[in-house]
PDB file of N, CA and C in Angstrom:
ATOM      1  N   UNK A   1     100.687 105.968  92.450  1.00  0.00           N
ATOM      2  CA  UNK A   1     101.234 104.771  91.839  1.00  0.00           C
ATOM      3  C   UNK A   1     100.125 103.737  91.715  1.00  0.00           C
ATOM      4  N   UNK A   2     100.048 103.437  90.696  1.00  0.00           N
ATOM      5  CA  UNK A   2      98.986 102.234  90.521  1.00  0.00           C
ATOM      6  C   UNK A   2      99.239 100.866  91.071  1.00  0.00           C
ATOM      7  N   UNK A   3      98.164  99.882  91.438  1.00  0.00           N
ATOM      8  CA  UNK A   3      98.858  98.720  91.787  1.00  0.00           C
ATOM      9  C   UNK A   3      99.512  97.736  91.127  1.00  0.00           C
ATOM     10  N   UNK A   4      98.545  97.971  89.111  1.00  0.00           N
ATOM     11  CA  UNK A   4      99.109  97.248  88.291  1.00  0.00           C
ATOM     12  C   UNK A   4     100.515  97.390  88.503  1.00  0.00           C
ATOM     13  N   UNK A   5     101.358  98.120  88.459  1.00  0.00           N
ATOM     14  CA  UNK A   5     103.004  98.330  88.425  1.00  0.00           C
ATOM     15  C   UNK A   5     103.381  97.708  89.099  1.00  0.00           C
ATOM     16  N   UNK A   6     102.527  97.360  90.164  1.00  0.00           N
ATOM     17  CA  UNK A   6     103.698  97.479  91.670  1.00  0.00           C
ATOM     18  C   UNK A   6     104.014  95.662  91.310  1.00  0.00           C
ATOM     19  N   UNK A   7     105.209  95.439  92.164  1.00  0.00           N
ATOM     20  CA  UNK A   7     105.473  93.972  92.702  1.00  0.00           C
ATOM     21  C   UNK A   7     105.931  93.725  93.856  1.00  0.00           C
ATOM     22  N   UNK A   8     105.609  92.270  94.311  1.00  0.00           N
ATOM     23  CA  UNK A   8     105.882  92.253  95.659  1.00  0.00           C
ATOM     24  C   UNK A   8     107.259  91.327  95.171  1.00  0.00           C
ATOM     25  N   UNK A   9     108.670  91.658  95.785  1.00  0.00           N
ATOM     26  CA  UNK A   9     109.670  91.537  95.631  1.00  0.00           C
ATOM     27  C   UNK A   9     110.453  91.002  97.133  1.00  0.00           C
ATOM     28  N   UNK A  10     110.755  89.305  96.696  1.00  0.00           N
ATOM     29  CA  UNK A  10     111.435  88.569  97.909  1.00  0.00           C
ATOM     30  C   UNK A  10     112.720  88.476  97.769  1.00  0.00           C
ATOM     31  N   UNK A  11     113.452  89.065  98.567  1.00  0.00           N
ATOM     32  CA  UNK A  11     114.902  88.388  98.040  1.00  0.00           C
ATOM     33  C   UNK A  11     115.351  87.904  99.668  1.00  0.00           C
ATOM     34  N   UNK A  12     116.216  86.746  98.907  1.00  0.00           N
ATOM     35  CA  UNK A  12     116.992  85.672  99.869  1.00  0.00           C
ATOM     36  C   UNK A  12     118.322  86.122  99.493  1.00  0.00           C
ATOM     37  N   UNK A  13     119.531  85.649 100.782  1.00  0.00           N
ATOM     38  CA  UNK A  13     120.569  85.531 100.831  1.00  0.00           C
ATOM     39  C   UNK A  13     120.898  84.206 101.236  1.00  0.00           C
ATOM     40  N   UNK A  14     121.252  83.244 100.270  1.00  0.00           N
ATOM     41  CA  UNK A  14     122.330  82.264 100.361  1.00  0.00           C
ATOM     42  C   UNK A  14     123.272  81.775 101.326  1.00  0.00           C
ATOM     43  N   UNK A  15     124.029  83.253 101.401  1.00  0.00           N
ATOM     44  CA  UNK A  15     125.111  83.317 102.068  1.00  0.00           C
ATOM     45  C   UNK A  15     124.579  82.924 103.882  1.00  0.00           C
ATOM     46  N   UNK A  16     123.710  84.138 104.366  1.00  0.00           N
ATOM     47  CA  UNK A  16     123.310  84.283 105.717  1.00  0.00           C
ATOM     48  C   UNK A  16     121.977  83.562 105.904  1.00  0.00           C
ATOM     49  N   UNK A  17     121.166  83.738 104.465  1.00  0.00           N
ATOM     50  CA  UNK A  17     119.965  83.007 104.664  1.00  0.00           C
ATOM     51  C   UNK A  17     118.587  84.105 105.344  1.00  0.00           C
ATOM     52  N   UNK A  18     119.473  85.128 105.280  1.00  0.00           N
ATOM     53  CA  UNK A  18     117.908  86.407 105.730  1.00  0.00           C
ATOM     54  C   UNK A  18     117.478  86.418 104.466  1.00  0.00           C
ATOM     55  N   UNK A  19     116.301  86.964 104.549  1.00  0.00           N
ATOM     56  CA  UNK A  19     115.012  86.912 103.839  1.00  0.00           C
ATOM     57  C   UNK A  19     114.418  88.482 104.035  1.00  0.00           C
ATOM     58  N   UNK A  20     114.270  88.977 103.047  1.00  0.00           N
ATOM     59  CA  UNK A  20     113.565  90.183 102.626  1.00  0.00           C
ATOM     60  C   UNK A  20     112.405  90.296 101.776  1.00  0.00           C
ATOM     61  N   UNK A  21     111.246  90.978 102.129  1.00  0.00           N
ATOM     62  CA  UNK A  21     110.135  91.187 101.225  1.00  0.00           C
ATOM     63  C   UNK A  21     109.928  92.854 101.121  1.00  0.00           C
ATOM     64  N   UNK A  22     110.027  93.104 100.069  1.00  0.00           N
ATOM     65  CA  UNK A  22     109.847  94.247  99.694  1.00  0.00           C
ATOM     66  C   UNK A  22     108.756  94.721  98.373  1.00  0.00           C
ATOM     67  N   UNK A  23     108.378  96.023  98.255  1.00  0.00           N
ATOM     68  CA  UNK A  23     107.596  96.005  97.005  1.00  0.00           C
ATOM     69  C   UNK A  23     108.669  97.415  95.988  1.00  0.00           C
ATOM     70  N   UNK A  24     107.955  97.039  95.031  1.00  0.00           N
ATOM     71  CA  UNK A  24     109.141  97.250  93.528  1.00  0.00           C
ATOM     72  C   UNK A  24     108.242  97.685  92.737  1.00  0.00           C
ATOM     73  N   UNK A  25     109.323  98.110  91.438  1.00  0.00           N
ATOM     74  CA  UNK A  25     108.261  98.331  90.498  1.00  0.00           C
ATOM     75  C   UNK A  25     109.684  98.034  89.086  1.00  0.00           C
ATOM     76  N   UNK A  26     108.828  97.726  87.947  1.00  0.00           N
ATOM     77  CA  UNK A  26     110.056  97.243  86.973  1.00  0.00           C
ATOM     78  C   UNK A  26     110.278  98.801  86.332  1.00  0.00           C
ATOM     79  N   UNK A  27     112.141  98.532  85.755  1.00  0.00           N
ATOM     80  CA  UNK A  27     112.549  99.744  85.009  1.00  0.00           C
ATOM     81  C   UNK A  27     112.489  99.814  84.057  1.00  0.00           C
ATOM     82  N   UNK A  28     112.941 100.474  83.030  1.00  0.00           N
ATOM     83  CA  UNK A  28     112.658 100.151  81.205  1.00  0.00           C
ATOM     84  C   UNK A  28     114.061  99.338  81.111  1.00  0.00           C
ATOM     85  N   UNK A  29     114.602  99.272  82.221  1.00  0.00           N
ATOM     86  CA  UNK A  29     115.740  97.787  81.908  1.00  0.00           C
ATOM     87  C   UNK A  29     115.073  96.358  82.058  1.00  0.00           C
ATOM     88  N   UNK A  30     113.956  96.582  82.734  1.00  0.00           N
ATOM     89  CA  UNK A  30     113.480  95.125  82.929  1.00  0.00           C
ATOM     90  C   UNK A  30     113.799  94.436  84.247  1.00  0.00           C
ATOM     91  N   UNK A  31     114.383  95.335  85.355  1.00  0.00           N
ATOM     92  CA  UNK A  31     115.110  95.255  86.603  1.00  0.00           C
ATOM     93  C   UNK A  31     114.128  95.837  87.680  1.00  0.00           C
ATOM     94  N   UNK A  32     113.857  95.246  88.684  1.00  0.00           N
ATOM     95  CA  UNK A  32     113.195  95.651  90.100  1.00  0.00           C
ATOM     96  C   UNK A  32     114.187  96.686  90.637  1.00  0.00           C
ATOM     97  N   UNK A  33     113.036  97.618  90.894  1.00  0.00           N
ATOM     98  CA  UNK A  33     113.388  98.757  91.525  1.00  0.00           C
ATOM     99  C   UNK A  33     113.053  98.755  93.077  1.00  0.00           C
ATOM    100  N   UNK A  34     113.637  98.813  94.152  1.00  0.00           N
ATOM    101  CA  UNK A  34     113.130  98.451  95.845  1.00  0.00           C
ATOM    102  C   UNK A  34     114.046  99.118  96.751  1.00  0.00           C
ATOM    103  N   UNK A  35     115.066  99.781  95.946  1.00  0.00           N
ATOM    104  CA  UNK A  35     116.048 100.513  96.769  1.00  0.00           C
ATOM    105  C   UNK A  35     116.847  99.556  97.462  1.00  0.00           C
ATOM    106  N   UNK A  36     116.743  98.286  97.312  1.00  0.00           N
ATOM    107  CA  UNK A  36     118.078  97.498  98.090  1.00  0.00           C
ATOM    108  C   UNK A  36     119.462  97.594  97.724  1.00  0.00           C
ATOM    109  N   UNK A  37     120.115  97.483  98.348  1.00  0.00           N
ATOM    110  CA  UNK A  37     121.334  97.742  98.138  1.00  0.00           C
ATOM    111  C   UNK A  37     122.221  96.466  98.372  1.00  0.00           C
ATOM    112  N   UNK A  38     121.812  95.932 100.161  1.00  0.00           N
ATOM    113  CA  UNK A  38     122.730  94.950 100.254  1.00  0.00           C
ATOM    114  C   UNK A  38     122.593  94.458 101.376  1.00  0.00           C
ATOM    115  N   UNK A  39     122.354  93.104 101.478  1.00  0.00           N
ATOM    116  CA  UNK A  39     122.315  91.863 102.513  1.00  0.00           C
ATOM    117  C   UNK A  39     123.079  92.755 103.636  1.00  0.00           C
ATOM    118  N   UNK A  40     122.476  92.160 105.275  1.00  0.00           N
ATOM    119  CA  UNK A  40     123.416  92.467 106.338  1.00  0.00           C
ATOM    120  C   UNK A  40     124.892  92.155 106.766  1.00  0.00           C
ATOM    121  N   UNK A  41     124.897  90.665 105.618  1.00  0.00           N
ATOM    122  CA  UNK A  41     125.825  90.342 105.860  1.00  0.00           C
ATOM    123  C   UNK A  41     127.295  90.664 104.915  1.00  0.00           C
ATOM    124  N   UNK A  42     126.774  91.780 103.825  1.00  0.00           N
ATOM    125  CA  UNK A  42     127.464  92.600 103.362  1.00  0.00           C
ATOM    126  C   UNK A  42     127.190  91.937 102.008  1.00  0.00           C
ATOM    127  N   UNK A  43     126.592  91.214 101.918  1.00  0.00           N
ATOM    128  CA  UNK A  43     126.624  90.797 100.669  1.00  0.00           C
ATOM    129  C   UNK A  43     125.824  91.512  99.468  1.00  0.00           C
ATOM    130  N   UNK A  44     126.535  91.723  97.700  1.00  0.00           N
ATOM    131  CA  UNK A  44     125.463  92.368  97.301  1.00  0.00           C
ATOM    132  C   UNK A  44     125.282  91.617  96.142  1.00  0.00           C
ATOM    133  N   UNK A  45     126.297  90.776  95.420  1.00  0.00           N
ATOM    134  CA  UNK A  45     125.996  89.781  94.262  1.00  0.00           C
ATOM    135  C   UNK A  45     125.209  88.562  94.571  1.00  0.00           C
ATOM    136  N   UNK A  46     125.744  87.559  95.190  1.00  0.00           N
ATOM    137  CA  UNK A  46     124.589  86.491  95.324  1.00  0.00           C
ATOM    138  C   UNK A  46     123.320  86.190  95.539  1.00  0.00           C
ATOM    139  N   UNK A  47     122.262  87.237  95.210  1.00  0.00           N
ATOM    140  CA  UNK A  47     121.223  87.347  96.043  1.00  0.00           C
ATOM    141  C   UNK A  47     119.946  86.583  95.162  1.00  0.00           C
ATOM    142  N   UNK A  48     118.905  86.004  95.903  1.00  0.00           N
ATOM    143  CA  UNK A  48     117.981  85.254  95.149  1.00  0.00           C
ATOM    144  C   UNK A  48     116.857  86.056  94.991  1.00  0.00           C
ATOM    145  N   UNK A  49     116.311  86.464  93.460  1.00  0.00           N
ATOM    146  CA  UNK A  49     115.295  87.836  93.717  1.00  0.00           C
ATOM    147  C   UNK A  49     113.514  86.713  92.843  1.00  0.00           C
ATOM    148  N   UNK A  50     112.851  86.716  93.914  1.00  0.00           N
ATOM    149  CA  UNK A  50     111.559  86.412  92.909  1.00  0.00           C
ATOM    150  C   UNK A  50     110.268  87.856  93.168  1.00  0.00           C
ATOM    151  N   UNK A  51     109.684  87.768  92.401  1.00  0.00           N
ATOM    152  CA  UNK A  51     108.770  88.949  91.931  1.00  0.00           C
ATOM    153  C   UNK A  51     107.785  88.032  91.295  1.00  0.00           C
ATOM    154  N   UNK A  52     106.195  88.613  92.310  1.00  0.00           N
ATOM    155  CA  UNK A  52     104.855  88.554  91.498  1.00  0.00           C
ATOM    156  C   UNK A  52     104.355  89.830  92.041  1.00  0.00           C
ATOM    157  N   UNK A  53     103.004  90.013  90.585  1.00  0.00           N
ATOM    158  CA  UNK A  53     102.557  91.032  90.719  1.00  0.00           C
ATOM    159  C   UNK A  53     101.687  91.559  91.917  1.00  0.00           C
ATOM    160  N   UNK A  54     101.385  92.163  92.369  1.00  0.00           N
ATOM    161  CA  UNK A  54     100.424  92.727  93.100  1.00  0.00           C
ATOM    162  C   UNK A  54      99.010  93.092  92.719  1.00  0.00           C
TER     163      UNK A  54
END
């Protein structure tokens, strides 16, 4: 995997306020790919996602 692709991918929860950093890569939807699924606190809509490149 190259590094151009990659992104470093933060997402916040609102709700609980945990904080995740993960790395990603975009789809031909235009969507981060990171395998998350869902906040601890069960949450999976509200989530705050920022992305820069690597």
């Amino acid at each position: 995997m190259s590094t151009a692709n990659r992104y470093r991918i933060v997402i916040r929860c609102p709700v609980c306020g945990e904080k995740y950093i993960l790395r990603g890569k975009r789809n031909e939807q235009g969507e981060y790919e990171t395998g998350f699924k869902q906040c601890v606190c069960g949450n999976e809509d509200q989530l705050i996602v920022e992305a820069n490149p690597e």
